[in-house]
C-alpha atoms as a PDB file:
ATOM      1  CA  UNK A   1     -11.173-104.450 -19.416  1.00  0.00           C
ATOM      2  CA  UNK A   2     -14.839-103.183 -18.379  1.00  0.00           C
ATOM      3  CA  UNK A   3     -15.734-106.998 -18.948  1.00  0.00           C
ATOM      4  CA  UNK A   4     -13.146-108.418 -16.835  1.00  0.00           C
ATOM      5  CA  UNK A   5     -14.034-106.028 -13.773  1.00  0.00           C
ATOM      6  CA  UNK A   6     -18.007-106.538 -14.148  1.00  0.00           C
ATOM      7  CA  UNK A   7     -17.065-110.095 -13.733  1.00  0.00           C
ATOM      8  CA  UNK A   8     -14.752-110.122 -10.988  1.00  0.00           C
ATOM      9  CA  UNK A   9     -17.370-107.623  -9.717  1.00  0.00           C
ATOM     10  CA  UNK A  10     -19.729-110.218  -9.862  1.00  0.00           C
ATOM     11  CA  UNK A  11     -18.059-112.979  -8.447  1.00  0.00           C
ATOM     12  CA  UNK A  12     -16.505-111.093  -5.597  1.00  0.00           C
ATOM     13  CA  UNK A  13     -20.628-110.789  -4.880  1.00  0.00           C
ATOM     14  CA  UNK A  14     -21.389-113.889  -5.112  1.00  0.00           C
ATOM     15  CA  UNK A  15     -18.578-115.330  -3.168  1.00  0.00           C
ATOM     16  CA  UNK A  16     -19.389-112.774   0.023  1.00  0.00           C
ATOM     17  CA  UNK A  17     -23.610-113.848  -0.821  1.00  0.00           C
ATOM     18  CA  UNK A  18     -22.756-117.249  -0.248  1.00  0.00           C
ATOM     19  CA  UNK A  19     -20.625-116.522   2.695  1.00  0.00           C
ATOM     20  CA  UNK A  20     -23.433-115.190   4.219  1.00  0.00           C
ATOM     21  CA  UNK A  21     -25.491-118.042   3.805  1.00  0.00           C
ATOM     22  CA  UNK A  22     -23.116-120.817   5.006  1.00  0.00           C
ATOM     23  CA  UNK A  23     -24.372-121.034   8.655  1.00  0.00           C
ATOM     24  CA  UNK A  24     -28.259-121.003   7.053  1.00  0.00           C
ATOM     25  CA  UNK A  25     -30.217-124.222   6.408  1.00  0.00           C
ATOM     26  CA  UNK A  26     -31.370-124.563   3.527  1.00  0.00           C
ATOM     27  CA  UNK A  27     -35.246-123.501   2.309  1.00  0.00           C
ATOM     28  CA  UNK A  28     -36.939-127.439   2.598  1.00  0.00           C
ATOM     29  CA  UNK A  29     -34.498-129.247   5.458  1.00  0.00           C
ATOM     30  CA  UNK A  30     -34.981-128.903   8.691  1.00  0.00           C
ATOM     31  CA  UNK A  31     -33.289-126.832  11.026  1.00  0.00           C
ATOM     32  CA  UNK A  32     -30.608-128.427  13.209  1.00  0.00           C
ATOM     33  CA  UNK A  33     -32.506-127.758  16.537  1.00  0.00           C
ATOM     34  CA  UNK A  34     -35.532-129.385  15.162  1.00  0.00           C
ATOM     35  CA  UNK A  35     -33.368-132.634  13.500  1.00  0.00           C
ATOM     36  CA  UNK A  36     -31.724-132.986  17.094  1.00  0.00           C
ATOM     37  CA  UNK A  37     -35.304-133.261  18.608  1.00  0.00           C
ATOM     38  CA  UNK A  38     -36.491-135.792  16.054  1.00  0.00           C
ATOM     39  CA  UNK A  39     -33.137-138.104  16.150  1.00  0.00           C
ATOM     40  CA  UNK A  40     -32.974-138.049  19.881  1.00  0.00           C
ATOM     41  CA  UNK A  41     -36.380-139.126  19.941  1.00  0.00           C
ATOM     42  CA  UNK A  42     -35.686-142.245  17.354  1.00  0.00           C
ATOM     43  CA  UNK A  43     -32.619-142.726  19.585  1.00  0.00           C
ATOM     44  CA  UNK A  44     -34.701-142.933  22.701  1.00  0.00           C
ATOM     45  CA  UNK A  45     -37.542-145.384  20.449  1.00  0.00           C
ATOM     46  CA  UNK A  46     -34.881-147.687  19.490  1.00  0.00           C
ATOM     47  CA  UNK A  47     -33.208-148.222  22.665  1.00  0.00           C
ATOM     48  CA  UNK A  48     -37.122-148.902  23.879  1.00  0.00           C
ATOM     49  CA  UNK A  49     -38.137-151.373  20.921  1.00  0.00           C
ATOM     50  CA  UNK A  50     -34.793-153.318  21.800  1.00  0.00           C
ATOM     51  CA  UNK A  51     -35.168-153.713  25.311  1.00  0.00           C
ATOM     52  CA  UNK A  52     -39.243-155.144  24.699  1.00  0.00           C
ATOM     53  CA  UNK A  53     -39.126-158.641  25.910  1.00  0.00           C
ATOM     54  CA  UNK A  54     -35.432-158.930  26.988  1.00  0.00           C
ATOM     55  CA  UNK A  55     -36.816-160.013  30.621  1.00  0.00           C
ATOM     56  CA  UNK A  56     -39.694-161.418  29.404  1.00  0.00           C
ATOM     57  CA  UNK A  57     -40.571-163.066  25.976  1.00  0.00           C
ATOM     58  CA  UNK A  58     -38.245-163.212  23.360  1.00  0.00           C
ATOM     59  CA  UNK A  59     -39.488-161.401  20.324  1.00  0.00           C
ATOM     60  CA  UNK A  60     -38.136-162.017  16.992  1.00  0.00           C
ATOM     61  CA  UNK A  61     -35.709-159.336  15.356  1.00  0.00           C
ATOM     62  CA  UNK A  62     -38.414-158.362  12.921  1.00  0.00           C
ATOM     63  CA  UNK A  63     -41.264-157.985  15.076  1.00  0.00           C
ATOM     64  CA  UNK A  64     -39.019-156.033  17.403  1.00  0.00           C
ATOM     65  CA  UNK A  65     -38.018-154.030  13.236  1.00  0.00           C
ATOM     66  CA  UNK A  66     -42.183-153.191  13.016  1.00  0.00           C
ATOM     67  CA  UNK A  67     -42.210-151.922  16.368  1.00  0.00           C
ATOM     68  CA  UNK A  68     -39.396-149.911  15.987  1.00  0.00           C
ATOM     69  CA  UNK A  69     -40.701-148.470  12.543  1.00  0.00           C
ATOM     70  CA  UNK A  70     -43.683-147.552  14.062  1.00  0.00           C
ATOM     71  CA  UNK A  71     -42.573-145.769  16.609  1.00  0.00           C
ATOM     72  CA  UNK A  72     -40.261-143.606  13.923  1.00  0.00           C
ATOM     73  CA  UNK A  73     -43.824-143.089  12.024  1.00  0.00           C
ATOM     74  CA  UNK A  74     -45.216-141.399  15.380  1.00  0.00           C
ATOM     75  CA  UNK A  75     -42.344-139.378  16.141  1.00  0.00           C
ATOM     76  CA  UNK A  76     -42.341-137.733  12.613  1.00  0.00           C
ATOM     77  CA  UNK A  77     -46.521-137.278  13.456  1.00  0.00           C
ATOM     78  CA  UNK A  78     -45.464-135.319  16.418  1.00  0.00           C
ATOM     79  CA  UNK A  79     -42.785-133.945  14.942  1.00  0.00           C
ATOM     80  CA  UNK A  80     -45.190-132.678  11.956  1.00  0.00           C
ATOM     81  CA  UNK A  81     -42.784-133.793   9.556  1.00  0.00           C
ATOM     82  CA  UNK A  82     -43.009-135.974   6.803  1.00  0.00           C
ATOM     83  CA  UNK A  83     -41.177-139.425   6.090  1.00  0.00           C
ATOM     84  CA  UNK A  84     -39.789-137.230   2.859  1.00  0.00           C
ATOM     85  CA  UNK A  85     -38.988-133.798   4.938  1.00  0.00           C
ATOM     86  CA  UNK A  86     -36.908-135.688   7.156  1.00  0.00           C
ATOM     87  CA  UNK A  87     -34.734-138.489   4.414  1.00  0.00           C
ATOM     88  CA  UNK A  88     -34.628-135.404   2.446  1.00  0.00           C
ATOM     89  CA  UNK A  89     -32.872-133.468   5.523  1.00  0.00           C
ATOM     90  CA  UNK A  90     -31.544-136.150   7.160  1.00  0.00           C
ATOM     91  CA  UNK A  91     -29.273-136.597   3.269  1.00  0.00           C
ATOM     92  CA  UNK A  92     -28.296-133.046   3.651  1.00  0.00           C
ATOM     93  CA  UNK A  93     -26.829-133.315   7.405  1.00  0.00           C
ATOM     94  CA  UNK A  94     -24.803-136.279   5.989  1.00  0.00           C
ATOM     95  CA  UNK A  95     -23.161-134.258   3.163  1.00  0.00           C
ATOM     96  CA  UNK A  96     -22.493-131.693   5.966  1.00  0.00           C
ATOM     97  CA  UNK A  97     -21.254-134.069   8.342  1.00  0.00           C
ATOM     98  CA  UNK A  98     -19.534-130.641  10.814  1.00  0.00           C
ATOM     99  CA  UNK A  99     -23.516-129.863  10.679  1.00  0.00           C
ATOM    100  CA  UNK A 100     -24.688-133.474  11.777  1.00  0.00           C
ATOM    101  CA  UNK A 101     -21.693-133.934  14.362  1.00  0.00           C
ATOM    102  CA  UNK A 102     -22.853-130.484  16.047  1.00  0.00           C
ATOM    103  CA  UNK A 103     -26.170-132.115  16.536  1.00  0.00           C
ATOM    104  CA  UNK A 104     -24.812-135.355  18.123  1.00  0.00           C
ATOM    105  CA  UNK A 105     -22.975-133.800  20.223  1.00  0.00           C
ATOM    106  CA  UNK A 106     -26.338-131.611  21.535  1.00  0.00           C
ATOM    107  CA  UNK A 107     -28.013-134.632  21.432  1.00  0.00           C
ATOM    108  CA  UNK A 108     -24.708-135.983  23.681  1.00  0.00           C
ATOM    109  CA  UNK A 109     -25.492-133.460  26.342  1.00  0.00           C
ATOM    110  CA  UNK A 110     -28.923-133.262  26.103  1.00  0.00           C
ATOM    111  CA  UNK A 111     -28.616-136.970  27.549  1.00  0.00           C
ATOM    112  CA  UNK A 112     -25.859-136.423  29.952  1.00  0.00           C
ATOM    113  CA  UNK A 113     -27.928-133.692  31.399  1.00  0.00           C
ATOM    114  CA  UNK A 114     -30.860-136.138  31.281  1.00  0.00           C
ATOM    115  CA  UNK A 115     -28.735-139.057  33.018  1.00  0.00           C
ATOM    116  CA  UNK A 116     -27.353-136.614  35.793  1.00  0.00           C
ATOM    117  CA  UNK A 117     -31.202-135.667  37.052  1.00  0.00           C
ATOM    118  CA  UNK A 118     -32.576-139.243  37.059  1.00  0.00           C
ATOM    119  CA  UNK A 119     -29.091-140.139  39.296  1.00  0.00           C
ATOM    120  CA  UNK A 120     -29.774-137.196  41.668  1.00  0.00           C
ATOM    121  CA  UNK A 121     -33.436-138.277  41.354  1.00  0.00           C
ATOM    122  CA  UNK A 122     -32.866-142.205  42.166  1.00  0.00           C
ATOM    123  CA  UNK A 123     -30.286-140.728  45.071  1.00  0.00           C
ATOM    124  CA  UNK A 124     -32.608-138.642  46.600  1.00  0.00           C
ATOM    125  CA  UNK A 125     -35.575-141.636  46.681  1.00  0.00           C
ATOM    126  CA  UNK A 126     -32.959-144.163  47.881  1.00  0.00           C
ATOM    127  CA  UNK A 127     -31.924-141.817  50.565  1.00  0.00           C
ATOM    128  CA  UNK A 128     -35.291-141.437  51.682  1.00  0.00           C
ATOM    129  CA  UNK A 129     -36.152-144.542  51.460  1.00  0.00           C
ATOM    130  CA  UNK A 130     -33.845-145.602  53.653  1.00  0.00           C
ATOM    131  CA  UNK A 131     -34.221-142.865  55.830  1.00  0.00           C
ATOM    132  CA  UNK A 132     -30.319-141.499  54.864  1.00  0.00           C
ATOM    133  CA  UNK A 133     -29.156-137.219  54.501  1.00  0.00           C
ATOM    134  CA  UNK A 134     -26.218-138.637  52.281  1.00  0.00           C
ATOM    135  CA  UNK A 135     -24.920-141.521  50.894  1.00  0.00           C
ATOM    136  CA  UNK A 136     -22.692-143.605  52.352  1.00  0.00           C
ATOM    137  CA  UNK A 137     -19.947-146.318  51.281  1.00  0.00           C
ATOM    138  CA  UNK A 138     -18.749-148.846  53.156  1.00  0.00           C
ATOM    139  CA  UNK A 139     -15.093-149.620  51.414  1.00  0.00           C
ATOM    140  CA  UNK A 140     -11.432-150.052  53.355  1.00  0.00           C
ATOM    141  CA  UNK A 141     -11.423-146.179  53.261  1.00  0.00           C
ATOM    142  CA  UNK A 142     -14.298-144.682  54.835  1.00  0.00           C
ATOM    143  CA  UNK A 143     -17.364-145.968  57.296  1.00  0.00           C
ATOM    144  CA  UNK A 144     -20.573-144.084  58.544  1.00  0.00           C
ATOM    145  CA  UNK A 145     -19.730-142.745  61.403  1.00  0.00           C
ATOM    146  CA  UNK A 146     -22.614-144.223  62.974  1.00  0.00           C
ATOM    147  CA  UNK A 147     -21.301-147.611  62.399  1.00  0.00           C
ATOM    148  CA  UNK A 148     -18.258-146.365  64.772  1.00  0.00           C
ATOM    149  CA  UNK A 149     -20.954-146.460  67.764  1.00  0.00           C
ATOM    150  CA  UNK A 150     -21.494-149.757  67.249  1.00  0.00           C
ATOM    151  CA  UNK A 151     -17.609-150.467  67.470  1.00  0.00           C
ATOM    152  CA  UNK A 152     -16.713-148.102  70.214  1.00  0.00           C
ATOM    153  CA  UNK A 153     -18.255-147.631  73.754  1.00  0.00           C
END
């Protein structure tokens, strides 16, 4: 009987340790603020290394693959983290896919927050350049209401 209750006492203990620890990264991966950082980055790289040349020169899919690649290797430099550090982390964030689909969706908003300055910022240029407070549409709806002086008397 003393056997069976050291061992239930035991596992009770290690069930509540591990509860403890199920929000905590793991001693060797990266923590999820960091890995967000890092993957939007190689996000922002690839979008880069596949719009080289679309204008321009074509480049061939495997040239466009090395520059791509190399970008990756200087985003781990800054980073400070090693080609192994991140696999090794990026393999745990897949086997904890809630983990990894918390950080795409930060990543999500980090852009959308990103997106919504440059618009007010290309908004705000156009409008000056053009010598405008606010936008203005011309659709079946709504007209400037300068445009009416040019209408009316």
């Amino acid at each position: 009987m003393m056997n069976l209750r050291k061992t239930v006492g035991v596992l009770l203990f290690s069930v509540l340790l591990a509860c403890g620890q199920a929000d905590r990264t793991p001693k060797g991966v990266l923590p999820p603020e960091k890995m967000r950082d890092i993957l939007l980055d190689m996000n922002y790289a690839e979008v880069y290394g596949r719009d080289q040349g679309v204008d321009t020169v074509h480049i061939a899919d495997s040239v466009r693959e090395q520059h791509i690649k190399r970008y990756y290797v200087q985003i781990l430099q800054l980073h400070n983290v090693t080609k192994d550090e991140f696999l090794n982390s990026y393999r745990f964030y897949e086997l904890h896919s809630d983990r990894l689909e918390e950080i795409y969706k930060q990543m999500q908003a980090i852009v959308q927050r990103r997106r919504e300055v440059m618009d007010s910022i290309e908004r705000k240029q156009s409008d000056l350049k053009y010598g405008i407070e606010r936008r203005t549409h011309w659709d079946s709806l709504y007209c400037p209401a300068d445009s009416l002086r040019l209408i009316l008397p």
